[in-house]
Each structure stands twice: as structure tokens, then as C-alpha cells.
C-alpha atoms as a PDB file:
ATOM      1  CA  UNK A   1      28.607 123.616-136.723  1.00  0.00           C
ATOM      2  CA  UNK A   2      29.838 120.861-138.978  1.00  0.00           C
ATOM      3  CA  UNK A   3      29.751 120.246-142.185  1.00  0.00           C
ATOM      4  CA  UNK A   4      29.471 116.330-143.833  1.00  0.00           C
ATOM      5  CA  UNK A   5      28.536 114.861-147.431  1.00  0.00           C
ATOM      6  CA  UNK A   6      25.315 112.795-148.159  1.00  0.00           C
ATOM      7  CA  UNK A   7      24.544 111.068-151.506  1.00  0.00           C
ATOM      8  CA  UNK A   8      21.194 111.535-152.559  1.00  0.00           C
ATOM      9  CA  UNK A   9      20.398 109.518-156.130  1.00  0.00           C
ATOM     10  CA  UNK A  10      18.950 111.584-159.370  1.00  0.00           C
ATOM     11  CA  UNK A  11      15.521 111.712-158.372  1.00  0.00           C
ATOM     12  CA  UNK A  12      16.185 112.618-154.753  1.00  0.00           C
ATOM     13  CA  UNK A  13      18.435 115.677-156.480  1.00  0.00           C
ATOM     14  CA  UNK A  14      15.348 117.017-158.331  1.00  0.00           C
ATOM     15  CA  UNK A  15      13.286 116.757-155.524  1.00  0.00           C
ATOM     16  CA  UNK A  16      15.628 118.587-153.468  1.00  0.00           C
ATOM     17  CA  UNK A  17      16.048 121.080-156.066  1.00  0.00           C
ATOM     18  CA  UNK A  18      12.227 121.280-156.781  1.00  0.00           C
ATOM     19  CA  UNK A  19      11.726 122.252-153.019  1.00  0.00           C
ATOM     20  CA  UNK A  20       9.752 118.561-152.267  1.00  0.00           C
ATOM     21  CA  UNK A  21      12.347 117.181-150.459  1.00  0.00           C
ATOM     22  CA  UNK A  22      13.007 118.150-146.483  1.00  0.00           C
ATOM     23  CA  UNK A  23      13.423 115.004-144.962  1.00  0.00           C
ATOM     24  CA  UNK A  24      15.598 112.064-145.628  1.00  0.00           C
ATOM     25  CA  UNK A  25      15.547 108.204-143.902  1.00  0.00           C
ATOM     26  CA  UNK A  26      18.887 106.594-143.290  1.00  0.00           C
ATOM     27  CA  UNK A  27      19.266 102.940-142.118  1.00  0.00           C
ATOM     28  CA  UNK A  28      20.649 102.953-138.478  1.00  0.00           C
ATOM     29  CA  UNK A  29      23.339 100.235-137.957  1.00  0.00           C
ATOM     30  CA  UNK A  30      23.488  97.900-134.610  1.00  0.00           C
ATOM     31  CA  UNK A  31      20.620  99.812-133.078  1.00  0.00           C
ATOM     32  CA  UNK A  32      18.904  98.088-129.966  1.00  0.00           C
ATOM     33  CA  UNK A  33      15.869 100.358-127.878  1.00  0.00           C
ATOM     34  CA  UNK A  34      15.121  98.593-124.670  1.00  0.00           C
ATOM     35  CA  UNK A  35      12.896  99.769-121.361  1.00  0.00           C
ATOM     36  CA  UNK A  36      11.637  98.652-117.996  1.00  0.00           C
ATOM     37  CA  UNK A  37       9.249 100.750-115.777  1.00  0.00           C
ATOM     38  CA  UNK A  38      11.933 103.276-114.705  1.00  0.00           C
ATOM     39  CA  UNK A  39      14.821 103.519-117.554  1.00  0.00           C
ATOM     40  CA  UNK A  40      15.714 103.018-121.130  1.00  0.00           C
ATOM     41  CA  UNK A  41      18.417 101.949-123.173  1.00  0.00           C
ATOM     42  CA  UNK A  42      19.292 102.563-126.896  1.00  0.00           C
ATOM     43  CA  UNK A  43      22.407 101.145-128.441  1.00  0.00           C
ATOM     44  CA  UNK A  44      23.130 102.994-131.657  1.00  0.00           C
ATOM     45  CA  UNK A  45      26.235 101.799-133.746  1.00  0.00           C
ATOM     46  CA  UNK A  46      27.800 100.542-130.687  1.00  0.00           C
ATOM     47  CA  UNK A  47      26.983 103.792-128.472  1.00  0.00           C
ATOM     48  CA  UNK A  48      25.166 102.071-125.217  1.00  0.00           C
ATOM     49  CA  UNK A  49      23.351 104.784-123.573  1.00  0.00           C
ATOM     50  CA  UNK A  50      21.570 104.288-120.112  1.00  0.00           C
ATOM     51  CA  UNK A  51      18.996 107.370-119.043  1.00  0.00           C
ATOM     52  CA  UNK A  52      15.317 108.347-117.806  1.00  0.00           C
ATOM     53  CA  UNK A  53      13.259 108.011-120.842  1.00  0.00           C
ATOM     54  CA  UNK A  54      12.738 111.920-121.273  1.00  0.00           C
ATOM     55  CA  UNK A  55      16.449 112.462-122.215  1.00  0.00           C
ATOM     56  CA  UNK A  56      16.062 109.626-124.677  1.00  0.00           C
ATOM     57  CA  UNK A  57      15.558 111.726-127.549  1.00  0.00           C
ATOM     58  CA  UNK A  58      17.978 114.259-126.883  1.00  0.00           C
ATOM     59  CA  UNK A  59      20.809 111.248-126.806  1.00  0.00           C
ATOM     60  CA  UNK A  60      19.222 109.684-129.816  1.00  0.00           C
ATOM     61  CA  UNK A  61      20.722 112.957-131.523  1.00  0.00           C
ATOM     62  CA  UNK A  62      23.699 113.415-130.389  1.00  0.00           C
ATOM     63  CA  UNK A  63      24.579 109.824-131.749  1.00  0.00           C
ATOM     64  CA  UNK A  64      23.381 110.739-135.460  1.00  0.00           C
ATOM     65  CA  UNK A  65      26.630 110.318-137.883  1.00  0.00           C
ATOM     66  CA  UNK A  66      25.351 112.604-140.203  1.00  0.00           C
ATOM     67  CA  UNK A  67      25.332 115.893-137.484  1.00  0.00           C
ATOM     68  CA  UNK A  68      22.765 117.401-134.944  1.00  0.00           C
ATOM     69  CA  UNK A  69      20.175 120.400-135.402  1.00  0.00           C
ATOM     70  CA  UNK A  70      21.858 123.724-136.900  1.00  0.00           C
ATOM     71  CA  UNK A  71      24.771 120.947-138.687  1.00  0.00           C
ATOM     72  CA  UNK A  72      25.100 120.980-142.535  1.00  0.00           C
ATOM     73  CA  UNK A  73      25.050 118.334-145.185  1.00  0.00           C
ATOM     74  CA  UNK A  74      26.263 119.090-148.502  1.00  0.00           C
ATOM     75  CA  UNK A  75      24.846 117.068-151.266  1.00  0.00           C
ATOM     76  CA  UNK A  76      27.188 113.989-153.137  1.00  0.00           C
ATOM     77  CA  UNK A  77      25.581 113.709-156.775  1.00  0.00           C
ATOM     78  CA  UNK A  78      26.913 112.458-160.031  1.00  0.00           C
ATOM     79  CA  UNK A  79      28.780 114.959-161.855  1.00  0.00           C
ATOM     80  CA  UNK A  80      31.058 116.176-164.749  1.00  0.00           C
ATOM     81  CA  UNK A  81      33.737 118.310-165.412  1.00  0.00           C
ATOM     82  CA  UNK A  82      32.736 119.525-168.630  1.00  0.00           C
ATOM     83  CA  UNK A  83      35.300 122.439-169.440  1.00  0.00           C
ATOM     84  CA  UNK A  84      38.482 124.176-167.953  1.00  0.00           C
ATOM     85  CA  UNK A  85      39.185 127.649-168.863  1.00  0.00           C
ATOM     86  CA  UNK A  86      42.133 130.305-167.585  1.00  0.00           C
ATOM     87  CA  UNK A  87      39.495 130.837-164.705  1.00  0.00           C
ATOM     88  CA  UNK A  88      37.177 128.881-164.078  1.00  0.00           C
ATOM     89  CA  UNK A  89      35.646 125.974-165.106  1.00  0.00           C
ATOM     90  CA  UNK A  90      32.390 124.205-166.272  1.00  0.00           C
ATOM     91  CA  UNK A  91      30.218 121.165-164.587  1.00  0.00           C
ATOM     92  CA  UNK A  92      27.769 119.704-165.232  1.00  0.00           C
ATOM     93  CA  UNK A  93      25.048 117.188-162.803  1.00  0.00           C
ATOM     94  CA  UNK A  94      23.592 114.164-163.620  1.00  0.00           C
ATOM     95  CA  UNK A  95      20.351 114.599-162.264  1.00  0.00           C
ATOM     96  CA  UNK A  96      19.523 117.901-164.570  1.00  0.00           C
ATOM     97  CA  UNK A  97      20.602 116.732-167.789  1.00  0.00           C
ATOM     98  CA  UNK A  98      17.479 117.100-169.498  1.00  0.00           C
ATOM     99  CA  UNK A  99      17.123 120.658-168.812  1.00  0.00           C
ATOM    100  CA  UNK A 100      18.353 123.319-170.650  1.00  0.00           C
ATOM    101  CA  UNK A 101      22.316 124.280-170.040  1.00  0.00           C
ATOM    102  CA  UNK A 102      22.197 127.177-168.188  1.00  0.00           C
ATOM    103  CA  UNK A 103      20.040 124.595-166.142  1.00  0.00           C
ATOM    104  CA  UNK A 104      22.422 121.828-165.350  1.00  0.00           C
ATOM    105  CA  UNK A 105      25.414 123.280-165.336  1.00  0.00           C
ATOM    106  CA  UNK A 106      27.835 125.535-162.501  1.00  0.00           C
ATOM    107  CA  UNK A 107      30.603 127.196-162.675  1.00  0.00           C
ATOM    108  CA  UNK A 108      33.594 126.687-160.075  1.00  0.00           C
ATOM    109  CA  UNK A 109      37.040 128.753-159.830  1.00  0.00           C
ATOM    110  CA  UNK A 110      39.543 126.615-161.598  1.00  0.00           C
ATOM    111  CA  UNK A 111      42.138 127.142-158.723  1.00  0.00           C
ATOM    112  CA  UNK A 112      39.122 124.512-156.889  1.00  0.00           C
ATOM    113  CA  UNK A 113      39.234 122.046-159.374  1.00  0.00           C
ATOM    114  CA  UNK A 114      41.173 119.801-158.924  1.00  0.00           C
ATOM    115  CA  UNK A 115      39.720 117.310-161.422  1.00  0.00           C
ATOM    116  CA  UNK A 116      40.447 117.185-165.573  1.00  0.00           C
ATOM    117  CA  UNK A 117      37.869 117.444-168.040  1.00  0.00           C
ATOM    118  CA  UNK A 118      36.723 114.742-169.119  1.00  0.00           C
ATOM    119  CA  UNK A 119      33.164 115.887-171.025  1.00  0.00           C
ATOM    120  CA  UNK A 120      32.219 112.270-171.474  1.00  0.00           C
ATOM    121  CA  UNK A 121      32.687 110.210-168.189  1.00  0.00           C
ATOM    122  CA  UNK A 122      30.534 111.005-165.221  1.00  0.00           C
ATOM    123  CA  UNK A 123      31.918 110.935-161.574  1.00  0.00           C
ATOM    124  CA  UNK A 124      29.802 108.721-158.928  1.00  0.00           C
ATOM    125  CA  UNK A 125      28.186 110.438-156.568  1.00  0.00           C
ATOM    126  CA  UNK A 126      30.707 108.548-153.940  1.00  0.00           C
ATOM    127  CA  UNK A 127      33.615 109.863-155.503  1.00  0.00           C
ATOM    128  CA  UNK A 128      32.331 113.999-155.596  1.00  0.00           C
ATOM    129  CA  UNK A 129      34.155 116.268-153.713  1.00  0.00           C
ATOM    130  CA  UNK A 130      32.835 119.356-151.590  1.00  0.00           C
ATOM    131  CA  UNK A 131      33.888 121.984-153.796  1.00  0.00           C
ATOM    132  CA  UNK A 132      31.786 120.290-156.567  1.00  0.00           C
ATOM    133  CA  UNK A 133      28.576 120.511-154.748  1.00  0.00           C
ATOM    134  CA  UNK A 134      25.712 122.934-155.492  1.00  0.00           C
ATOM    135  CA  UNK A 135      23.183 122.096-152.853  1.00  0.00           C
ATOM    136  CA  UNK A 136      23.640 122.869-148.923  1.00  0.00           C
ATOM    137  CA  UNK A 137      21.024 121.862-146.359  1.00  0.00           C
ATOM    138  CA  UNK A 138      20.959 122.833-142.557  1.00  0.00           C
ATOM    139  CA  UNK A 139      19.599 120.182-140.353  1.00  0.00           C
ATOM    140  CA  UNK A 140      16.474 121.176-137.916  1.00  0.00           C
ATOM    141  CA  UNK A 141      15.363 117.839-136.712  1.00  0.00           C
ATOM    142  CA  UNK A 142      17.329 114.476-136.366  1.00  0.00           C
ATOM    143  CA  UNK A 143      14.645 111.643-134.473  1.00  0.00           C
ATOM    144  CA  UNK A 144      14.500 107.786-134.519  1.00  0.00           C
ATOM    145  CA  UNK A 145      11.804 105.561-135.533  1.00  0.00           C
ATOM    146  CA  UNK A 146      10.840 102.588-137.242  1.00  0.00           C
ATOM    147  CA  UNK A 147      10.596 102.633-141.186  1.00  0.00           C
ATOM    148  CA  UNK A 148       7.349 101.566-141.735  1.00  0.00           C
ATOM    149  CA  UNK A 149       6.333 104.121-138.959  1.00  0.00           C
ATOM    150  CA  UNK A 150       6.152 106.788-142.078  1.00  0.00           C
ATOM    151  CA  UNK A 151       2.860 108.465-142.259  1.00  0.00           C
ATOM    152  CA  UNK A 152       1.320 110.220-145.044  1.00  0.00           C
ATOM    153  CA  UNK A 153       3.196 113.763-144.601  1.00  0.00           C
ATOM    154  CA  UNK A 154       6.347 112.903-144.115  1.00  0.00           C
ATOM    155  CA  UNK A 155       5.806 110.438-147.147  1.00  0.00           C
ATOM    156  CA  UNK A 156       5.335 113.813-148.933  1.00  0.00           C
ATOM    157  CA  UNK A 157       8.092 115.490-147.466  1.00  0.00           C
ATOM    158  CA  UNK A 158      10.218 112.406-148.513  1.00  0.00           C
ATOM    159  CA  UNK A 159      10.052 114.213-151.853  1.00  0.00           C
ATOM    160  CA  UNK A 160       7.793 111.685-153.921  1.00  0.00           C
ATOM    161  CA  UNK A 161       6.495 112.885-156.668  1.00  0.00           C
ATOM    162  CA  UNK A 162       2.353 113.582-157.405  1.00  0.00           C
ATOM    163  CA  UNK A 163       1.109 113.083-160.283  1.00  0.00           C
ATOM    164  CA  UNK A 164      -2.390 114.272-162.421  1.00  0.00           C
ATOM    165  CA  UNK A 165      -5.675 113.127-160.866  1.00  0.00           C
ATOM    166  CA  UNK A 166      -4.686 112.528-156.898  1.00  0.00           C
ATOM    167  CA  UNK A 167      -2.123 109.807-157.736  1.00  0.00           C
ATOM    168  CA  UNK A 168       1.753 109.006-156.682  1.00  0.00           C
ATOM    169  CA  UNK A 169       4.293 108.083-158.747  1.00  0.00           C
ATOM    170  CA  UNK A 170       5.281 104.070-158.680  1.00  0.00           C
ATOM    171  CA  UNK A 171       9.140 104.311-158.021  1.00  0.00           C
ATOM    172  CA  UNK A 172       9.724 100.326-159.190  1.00  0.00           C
ATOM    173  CA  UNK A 173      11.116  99.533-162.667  1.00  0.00           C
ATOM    174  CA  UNK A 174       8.272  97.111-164.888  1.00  0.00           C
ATOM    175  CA  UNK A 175       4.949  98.171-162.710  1.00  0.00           C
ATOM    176  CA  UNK A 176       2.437 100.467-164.918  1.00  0.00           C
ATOM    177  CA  UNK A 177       0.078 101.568-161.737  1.00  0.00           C
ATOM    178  CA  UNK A 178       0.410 104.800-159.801  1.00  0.00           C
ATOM    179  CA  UNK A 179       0.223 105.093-156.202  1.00  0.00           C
ATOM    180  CA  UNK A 180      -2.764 106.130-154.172  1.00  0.00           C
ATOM    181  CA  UNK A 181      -0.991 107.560-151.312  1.00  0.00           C
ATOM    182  CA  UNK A 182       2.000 109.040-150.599  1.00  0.00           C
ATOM    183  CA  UNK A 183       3.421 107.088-148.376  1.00  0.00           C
ATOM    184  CA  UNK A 184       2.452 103.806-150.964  1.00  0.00           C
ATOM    185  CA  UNK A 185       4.833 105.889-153.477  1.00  0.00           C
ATOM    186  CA  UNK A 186       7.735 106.201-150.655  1.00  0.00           C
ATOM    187  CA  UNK A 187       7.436 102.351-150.054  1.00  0.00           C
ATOM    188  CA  UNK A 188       8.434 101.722-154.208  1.00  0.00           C
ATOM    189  CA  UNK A 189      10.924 104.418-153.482  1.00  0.00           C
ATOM    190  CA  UNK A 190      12.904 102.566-150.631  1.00  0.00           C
ATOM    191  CA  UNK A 191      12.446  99.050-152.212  1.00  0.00           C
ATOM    192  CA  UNK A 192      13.553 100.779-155.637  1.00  0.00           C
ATOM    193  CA  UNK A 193      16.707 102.075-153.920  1.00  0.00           C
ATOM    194  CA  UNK A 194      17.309  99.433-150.638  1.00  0.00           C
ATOM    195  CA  UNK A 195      15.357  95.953-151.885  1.00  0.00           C
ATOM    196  CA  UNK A 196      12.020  94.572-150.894  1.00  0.00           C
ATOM    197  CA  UNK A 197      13.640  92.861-147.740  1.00  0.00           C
ATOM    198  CA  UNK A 198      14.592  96.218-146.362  1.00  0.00           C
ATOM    199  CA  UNK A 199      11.456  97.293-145.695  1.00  0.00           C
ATOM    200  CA  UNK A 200       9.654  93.931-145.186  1.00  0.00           C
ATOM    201  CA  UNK A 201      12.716  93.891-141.893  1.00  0.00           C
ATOM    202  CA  UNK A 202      11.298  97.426-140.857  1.00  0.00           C
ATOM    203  CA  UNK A 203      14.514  98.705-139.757  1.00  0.00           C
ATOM    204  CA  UNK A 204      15.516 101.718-137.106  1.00  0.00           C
ATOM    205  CA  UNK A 205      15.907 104.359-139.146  1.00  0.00           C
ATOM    206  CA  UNK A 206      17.646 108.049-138.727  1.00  0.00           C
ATOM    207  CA  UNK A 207      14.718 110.953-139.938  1.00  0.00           C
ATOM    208  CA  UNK A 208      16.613 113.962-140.730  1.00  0.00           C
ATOM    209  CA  UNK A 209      14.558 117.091-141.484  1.00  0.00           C
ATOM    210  CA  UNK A 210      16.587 120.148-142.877  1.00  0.00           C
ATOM    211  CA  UNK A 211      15.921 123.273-145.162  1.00  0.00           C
ATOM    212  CA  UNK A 212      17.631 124.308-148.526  1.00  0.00           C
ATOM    213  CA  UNK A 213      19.769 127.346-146.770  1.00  0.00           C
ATOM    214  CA  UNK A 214      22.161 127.855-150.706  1.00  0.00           C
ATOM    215  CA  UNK A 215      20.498 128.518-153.990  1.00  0.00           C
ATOM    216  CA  UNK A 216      22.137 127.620-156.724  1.00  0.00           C
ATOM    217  CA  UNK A 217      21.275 126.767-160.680  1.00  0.00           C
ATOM    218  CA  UNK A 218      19.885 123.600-161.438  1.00  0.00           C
END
């Protein structure tokens, strides 16, 4: 089992902590999927595999940077030191600032922190270390597929958020109109975070499915 960091942005956080989020999309780099009547190739960040085409997925997950089935991903957010006392000390996440305090903040052993406090001046979710994360996932399910290929539950499972009367929330800044669908609301979401020309190039994606397996306070 290994552990390695993911950065999920503010709204991906909340739906993560909300219990909406259980899948993520990651862009694949250098991926080629080839076949004739007897084989198939894929060629996944310059891994060239040759197989039969039912050990194809299997392969497919063992190339996945970011771990196989039963592997863990702790979550990169932005984040604060707030306080340091004689024991431990005080942070305090980006994403759940508008709740109450009890609500965004987590306490650490100060022999872990290695970071001053610095109550004003957030740290990118790059830059955040392990021992400042509060949310662990286990990954069930790593696949491969194109992006647009995203139907109308895993839309939902992308974490997007429903709104009153059937609608989805529009994820692009300056647009006043809800989504009708799901998946219409995870399109805004990948061109709010990746560009329109992302998706318009439909690109081989990584779809990691995982479950929540550490509670902490939000």
C-alpha cells in the first residue's frame, strides 16, 4: 500500500468533505490506445505495453501515477498555520472558512509542524505537506477513458453540486444559468478549472474512484 498527495481545489474539498465526491478525472500524458484483430497496445506516459485485449485493463492500472486499488491519496489543500502552542498547534483550511471555527480548523502535535505561524498568509495547496492533511481516501477503481465519455452518474459522483428545482450548478465565472444535467455542470467544472480547449481536445483521462476511509473536522 502506498501512500501519494493529490490537490483537489476549494470546491472539490467541500465536496469531498460533504460525501459528493468519489471519483476524480486526471489528464493522462503521452497516452496512445491502438488495436488490430488479435492485440492491443496502450502507451501511457511513455509505458508501451503489448497484450491480448482482456489484460488491457489490468495494465492500464498498474501504469496509474497516482496508485492502484487498496493505494491511498491524501488530500493537498490550501492551508494555514494559525497558532503554535507548548503542544500543539492550530490550522486552519481554505476551503471551510466560512464555517464556524470548530469547523475549519485541526489541531496537529507541534513536534509535526514544522511550519511558523503565520495567521495571515495561506499556503498553496502545492506547497502542503502530509502531516497537514485532514482528508485520506483509499482507491477502489483506477480505469481509462475518454473525457467526454462521462455519463450522468459519474457526473454526480464528480461531486457537482444540485441545486433547488432539478438544476446543476454552472461552475464558469460571468454565466447566470444553472445546469440541467449533471454531467452539463461537470463540463463548466473542467473548463472552469482546465480551459475550454481541454475538453473541446477530449483527452485520455485517469478515473479514480475511492472512499473517504479518515474522518476528520471540517
Amino acid at each position: 500500500m502506498t501512500e501519494r498527495g493529490m490537490i483537489f481545489n476549494g470546491k472539490m474539498v467541500r465536496a469531498l468533505l460533504d460525501g459528493r465526491k468519489t471519483q476524480t478525472r486526471r489528464i493522462i500524458k503521452d497516452c496512445t490506445v491502438g488495436s488490430d484483430q488479435i492485440s492491443k497496445f496502450i502507451q501511457i506516459e511513455k509505458k508501451f505495453i503489448g497484450c491480448h485485449p482482456e489484460d488491457v485493463p489490468e495494465l492500464i492500472r498498474e501504469c496509474c501515477p497516482y496508485g492502484v486499488p487498496g493505494d491511498r491519496i491524501w488530500v493537498r489543500e490550501a492551508f494555514r498555520v494559525h497558532s503554535r502552542a507548548t503542544d500543539v498547534a492550530t490550522l486552519v483550511y481554505k476551503a471551510s472558512e466560512r464555517n464556524s471555527w470548530t469547523e475549519q480548523t485541526h489541531r496537529v502535535p507541534v513536534a509535526v509542524c514544522n511550519k511558523p505561524a503565520t495567521p495571515e498568509k495561506w499556503t498553496p495547496s502545492l506547497h502542503m505537506p502530509r502531516w497537514a492533511s485532514r482528508i485520506l481516501l483509499e482507491i477502489t477503481d483506477v480505469r481509462v477513458e475518454r473525457l467526454n465519455a462521462i455519463n450522468e452518474h459519474d457526473a454526480q459522483a464528480e461531486g457537482v453540486a444540485k441545486l433547488r428545482g432539478g438544476f446543476w450548478k454552472h461552475y464558469q465565472p460571468g454565466w447566470t444559468q444553472h445546469q440541467l444535467s449533471a454531467r452539463g455542470s461537470f463540463v463548466t467544472l473542467w473548463k472552469s478549472i482546465y480551459g475550454d480547449e481541454s475538453w473541446n481536445s477530449n483527452p485520455w483521462v485517469w478515473v479514480i474512484k475511492f472512499k473517504r476511509i479518515e474522518e476528520l473536522t471540517a
